[in-house]
Protein backbone atom coordinates (compact mmCIF):
# COMPACT_ATOMS: atom_id res chain seq x y z
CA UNK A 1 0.00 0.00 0.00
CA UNK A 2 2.51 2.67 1.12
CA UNK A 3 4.94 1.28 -1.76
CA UNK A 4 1.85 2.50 -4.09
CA UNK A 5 1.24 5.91 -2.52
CA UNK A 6 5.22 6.34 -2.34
CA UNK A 7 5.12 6.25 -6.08
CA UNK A 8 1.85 8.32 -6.28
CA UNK A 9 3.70 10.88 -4.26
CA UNK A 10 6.64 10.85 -6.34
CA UNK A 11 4.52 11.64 -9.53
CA UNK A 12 2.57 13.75 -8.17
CA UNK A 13 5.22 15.84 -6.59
CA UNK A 14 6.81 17.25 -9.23
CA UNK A 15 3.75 19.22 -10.07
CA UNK A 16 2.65 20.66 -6.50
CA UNK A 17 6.05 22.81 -6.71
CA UNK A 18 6.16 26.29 -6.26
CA UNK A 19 8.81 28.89 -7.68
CA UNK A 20 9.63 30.58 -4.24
CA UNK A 21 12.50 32.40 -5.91
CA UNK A 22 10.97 33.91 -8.87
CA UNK A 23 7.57 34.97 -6.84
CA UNK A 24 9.83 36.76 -4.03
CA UNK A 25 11.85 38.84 -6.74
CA UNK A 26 8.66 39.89 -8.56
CA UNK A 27 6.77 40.71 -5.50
CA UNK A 28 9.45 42.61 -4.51
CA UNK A 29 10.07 44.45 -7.59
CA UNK A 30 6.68 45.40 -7.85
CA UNK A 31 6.26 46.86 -4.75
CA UNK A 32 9.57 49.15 -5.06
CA UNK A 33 8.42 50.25 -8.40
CA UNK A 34 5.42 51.22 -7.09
CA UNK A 35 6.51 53.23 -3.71
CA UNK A 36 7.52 56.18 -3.47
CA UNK A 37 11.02 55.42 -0.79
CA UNK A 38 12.75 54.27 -3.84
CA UNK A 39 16.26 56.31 -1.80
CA UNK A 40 15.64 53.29 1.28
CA UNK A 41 16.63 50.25 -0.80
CA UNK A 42 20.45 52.06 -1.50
CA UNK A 43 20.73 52.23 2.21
CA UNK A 44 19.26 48.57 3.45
CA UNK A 45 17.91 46.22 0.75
CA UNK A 46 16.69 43.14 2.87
CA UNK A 47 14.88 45.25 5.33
CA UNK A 48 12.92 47.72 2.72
CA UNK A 49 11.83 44.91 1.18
CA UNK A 50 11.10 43.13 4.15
CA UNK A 51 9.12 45.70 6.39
CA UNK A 52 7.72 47.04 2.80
CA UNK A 53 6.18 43.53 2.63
CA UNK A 54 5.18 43.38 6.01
CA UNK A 55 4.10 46.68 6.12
CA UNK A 56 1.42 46.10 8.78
CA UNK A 57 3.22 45.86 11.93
CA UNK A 58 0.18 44.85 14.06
CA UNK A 59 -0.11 41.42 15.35
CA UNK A 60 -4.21 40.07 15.27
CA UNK A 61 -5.71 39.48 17.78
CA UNK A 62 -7.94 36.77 17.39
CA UNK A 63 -11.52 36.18 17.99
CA UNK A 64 -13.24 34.29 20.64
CA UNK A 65 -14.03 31.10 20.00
CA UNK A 66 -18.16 30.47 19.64
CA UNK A 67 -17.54 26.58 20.82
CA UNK A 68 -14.34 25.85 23.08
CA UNK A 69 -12.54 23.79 21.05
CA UNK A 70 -8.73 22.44 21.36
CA UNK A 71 -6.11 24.52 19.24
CA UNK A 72 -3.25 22.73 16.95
CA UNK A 73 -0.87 25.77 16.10
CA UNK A 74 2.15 25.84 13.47
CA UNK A 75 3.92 27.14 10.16
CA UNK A 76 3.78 25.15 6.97
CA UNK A 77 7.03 25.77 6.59
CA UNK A 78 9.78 22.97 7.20
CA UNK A 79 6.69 20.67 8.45
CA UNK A 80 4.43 20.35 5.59
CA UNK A 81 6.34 21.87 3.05
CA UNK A 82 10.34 22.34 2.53
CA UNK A 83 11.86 24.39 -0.36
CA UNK A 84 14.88 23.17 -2.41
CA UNK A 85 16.86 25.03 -4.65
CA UNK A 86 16.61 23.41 -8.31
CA UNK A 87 19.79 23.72 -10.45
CA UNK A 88 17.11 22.91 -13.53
CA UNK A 89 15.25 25.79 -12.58
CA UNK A 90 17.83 27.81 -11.06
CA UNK A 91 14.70 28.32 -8.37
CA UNK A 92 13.83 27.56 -5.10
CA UNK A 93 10.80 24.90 -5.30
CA UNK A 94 8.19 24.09 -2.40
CA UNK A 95 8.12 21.04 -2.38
CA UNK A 96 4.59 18.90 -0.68
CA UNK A 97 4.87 16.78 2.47
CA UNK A 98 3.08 12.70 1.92
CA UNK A 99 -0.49 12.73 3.18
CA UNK A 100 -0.51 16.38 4.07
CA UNK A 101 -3.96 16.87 3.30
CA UNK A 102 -5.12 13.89 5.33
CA UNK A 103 -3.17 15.03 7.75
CA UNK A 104 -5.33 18.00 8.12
CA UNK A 105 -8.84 16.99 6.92
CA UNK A 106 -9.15 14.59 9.91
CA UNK A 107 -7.56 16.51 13.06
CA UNK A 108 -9.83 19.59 11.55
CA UNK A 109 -12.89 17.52 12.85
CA UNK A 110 -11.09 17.32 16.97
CA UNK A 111 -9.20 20.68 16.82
CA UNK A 112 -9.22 24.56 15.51
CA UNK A 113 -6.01 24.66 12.69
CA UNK A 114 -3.90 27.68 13.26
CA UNK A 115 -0.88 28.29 11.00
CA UNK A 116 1.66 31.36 11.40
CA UNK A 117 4.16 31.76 9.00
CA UNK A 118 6.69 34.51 8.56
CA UNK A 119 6.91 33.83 4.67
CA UNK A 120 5.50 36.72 2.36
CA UNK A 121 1.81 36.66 2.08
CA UNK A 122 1.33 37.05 -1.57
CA UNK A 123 3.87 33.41 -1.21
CA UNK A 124 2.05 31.87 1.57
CA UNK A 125 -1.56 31.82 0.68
CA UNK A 126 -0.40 30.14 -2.48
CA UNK A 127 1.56 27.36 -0.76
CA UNK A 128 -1.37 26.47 1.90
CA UNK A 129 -3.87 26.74 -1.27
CA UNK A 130 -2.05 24.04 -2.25
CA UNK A 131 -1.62 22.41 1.26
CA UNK A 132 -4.89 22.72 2.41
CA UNK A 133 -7.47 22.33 -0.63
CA UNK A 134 -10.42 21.91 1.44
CA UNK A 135 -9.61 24.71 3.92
CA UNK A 136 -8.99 22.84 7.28
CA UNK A 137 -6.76 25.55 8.39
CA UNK A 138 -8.87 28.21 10.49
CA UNK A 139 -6.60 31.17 10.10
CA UNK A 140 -3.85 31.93 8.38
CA UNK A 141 -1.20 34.83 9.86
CA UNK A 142 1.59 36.07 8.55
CA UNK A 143 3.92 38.15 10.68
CA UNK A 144 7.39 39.35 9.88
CA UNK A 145 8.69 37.56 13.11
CA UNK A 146 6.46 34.91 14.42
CA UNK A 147 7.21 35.31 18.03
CA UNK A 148 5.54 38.43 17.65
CA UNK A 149 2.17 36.22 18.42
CA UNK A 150 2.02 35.97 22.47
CA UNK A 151 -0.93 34.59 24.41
CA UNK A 152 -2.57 37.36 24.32
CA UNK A 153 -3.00 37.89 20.62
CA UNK A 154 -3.81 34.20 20.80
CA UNK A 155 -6.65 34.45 22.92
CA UNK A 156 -7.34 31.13 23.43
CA UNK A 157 -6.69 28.94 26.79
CA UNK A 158 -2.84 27.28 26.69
CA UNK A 159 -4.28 24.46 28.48
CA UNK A 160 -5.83 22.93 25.19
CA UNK A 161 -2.98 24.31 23.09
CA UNK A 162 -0.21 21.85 20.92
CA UNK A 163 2.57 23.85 18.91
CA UNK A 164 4.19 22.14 15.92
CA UNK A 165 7.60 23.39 15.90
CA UNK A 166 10.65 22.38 13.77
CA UNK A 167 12.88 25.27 14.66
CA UNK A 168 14.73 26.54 17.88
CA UNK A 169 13.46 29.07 19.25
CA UNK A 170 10.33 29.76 16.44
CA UNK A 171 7.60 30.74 18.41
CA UNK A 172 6.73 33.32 21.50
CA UNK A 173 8.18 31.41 25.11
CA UNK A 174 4.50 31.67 26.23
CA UNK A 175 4.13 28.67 23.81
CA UNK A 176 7.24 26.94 25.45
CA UNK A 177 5.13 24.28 27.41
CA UNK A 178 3.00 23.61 24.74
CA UNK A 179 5.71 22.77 22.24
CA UNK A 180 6.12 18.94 19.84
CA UNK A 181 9.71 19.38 18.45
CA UNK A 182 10.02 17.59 15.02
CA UNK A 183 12.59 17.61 12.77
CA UNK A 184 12.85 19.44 10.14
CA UNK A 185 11.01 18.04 7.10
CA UNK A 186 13.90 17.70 4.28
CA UNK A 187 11.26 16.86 1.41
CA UNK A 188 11.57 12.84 1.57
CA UNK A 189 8.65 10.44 1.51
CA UNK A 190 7.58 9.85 5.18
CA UNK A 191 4.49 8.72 7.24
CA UNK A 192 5.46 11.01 9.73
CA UNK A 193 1.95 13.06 8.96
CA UNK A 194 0.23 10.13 9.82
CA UNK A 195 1.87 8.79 13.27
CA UNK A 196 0.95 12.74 14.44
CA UNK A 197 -2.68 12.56 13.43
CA UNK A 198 -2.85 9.28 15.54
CA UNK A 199 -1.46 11.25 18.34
CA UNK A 200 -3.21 14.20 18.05
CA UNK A 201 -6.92 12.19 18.06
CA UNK A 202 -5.67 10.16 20.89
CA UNK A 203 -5.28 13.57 22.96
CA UNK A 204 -8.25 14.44 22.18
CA UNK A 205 -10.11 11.17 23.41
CA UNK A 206 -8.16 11.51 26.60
CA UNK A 207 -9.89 15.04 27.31
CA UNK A 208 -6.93 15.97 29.02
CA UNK A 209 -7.36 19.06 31.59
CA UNK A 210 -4.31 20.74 30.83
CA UNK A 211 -1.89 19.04 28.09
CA UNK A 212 1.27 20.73 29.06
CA UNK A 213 2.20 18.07 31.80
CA UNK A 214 1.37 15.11 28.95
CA UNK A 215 3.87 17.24 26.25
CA UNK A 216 6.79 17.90 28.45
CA UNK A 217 7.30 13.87 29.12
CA UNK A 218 8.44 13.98 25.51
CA UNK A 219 10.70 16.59 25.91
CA UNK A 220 14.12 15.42 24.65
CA UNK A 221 12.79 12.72 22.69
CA UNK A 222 12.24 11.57 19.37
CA UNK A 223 8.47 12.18 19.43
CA UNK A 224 7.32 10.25 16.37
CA UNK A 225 8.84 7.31 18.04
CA UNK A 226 8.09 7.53 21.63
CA UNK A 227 4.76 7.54 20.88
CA UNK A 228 4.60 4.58 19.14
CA UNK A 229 6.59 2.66 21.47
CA UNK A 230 3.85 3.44 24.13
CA UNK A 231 1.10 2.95 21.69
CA UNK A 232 2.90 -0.46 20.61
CA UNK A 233 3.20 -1.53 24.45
CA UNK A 234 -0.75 -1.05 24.91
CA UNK A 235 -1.84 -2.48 21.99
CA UNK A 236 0.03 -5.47 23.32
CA UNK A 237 -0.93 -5.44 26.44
CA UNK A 238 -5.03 -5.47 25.51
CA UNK A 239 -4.49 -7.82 22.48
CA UNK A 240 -2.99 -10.48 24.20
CA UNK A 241 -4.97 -13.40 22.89
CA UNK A 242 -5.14 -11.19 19.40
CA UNK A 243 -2.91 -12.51 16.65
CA UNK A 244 -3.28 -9.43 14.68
CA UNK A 245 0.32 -7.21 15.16
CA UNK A 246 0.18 -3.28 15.84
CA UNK A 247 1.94 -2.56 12.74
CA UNK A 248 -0.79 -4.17 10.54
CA UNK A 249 -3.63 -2.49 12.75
CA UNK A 250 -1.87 0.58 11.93
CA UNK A 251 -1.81 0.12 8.21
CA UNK A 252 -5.56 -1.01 8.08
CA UNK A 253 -6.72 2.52 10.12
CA UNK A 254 -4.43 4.18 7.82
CA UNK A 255 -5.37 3.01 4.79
CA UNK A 256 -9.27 3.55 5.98
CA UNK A 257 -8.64 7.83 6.84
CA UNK A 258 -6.93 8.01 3.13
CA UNK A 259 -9.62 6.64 1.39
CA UNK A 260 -11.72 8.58 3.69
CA UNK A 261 -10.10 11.51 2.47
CA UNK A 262 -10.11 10.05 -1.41
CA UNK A 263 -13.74 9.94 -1.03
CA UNK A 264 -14.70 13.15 0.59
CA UNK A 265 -12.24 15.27 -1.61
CA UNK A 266 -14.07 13.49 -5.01
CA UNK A 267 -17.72 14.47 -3.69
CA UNK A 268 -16.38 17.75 -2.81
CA UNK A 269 -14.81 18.56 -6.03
CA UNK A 270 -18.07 16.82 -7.84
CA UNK A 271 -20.21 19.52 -6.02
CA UNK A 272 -18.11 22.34 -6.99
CA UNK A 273 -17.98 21.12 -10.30
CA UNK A 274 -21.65 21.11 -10.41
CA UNK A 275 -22.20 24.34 -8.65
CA UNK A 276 -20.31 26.29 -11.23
CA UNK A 277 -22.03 24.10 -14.40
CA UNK A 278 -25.37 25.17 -13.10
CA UNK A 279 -24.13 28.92 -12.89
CA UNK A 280 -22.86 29.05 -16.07
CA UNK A 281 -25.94 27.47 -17.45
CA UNK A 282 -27.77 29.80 -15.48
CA UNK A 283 -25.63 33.17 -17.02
CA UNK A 284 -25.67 31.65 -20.80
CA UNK A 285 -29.89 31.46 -20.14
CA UNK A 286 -29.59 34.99 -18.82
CA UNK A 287 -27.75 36.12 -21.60
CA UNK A 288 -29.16 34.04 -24.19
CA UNK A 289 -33.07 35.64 -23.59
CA UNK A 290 -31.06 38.87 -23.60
CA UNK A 291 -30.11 39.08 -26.96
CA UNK A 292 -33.34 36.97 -28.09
């Protein structure tokens, strides 16, 4: 199964890549043609562009939430995406994470999505377009330093709170206790996406009070396999007499969310499809009796 989906992956990589490079220059470009500080850029390059960019220095503050609901927070970047620089292109190319988009279609059902990225908007949107076709991801914030989102910007309680992070340092230290180190994805094919949505619904079924105490006993561990080393150990322990392995269980609930996902995506994409037929057919009617 995964040897399939390894080659589906590889095929259908090469088209989910995005010219980081080429966007950047032109965005910039654009906006120094168009502004009037044309004398800043002799003086400091990086940061006119930069703060032109970001040119909103004020950090959102976000919204109550109308149903308490547990908060996954992270940026794309380095987790579900990785750019690489392409001699062919002579480009840098985002490149998609395996079963990203499962990934997020089924935690979006147990938790509220939050992504902050520091990457240029006009970039960003694109890449989590891409991401994130069905729009599991609640909000999207880009900041030109992403610590500059604290707790109380985030407005949400810390207790139900799990931060994604694949960088030293990458977030505000009110996050610290909340924090799942990963490594840094380096664009190889990986179930890595999967072993985390297995953890992240397992939270959730705990209804944990607070889930700091429950993060920190991974601290200085590989977290993708500590947790299933405990989750291997239970399933042993309550399938004694069972001569099914925890691998293969694995596999089988695995298999079952993708073509979850498969199926959901298709009907989706049929009703869209549909949606837009009937306007069209509805505008060519309008037009037609028009000119009739």
């Amino acid at each position: 199964m995964f040897e399939i989906l390894k080659e589906k992956f590889k095929v259908s990589d090469y088209s989910k890549r995005f010219p980081v490079l080429s966007v950047s220059i032109a965005s910039g470009l654009a906006f120094l043609l168009s502004s009037k500080s044309y004398r800043n850029i002799l003086f400091n390059p990086i940061s006119f562009i930069k703060l032109s960019v970001f040119e909103d220095e004020s950090v959102p503050f976000l919204e109550s939430q109308k149903k308490e609901k547990p908060v996954i927070l992270f940026d794309f970047n380095n987790f579900l995406s990785c750019d690489k620089f392409s001699l062919a292109r002579f480009d840098y190319l985002t490149y998609k994470r395996a079963f990203c988009e499962e990934f997020l279609f089924n935690i979006a059902y147990y938790y509220e999505i939050i992504c902050v990225s520091d990457r240029l908007p006009s970039i960003g949107h694109n890449i989590i377009e891409s991401l994130d076709p069905l729009s599991c991801i609640s909000y999207r914030i880009f900041l030109r330093d992403k610590k500059m989102l604290d707790s109380r910007h985030f407005n949400r309680s810390l207790s139900k709170l799990m931060v994604v992070s694949s960088s030293h340092n990458e977030f505000h230290r009110d996050f610290d206790q909340n924090l799942i180190k990963l490594p840094k994805y380096t664009g190889n094919f990986d179930s890595s996406l999967l072993d985390l949505m297995h953890f992240f619904i397992n939270v959730h079924y705990m209804n944990l009070k607070d889930v700091r105490s429950m993060l920190q006993s991974y601290k200085n561990c590989d977290f993708i396999e500590t947790f299933k080393t405990i989750q291997r150990k239970l399933f042993n322990q309550r399938n004694l007499l069972s001569f099914g392995s925890f691998e293969n269980k694995v596999k089988e609930i695995n298999s079952r969310k993708i073509e979850e996902y498969k199926n959901m995506k298709a009907k989706i994409k049929k009703t869209v499809n549909n949606g837009q037929k009937s306007y069209r057919t509805f505008i060519f009617s309008v037009l037609k009796n028009m000119i009739l």
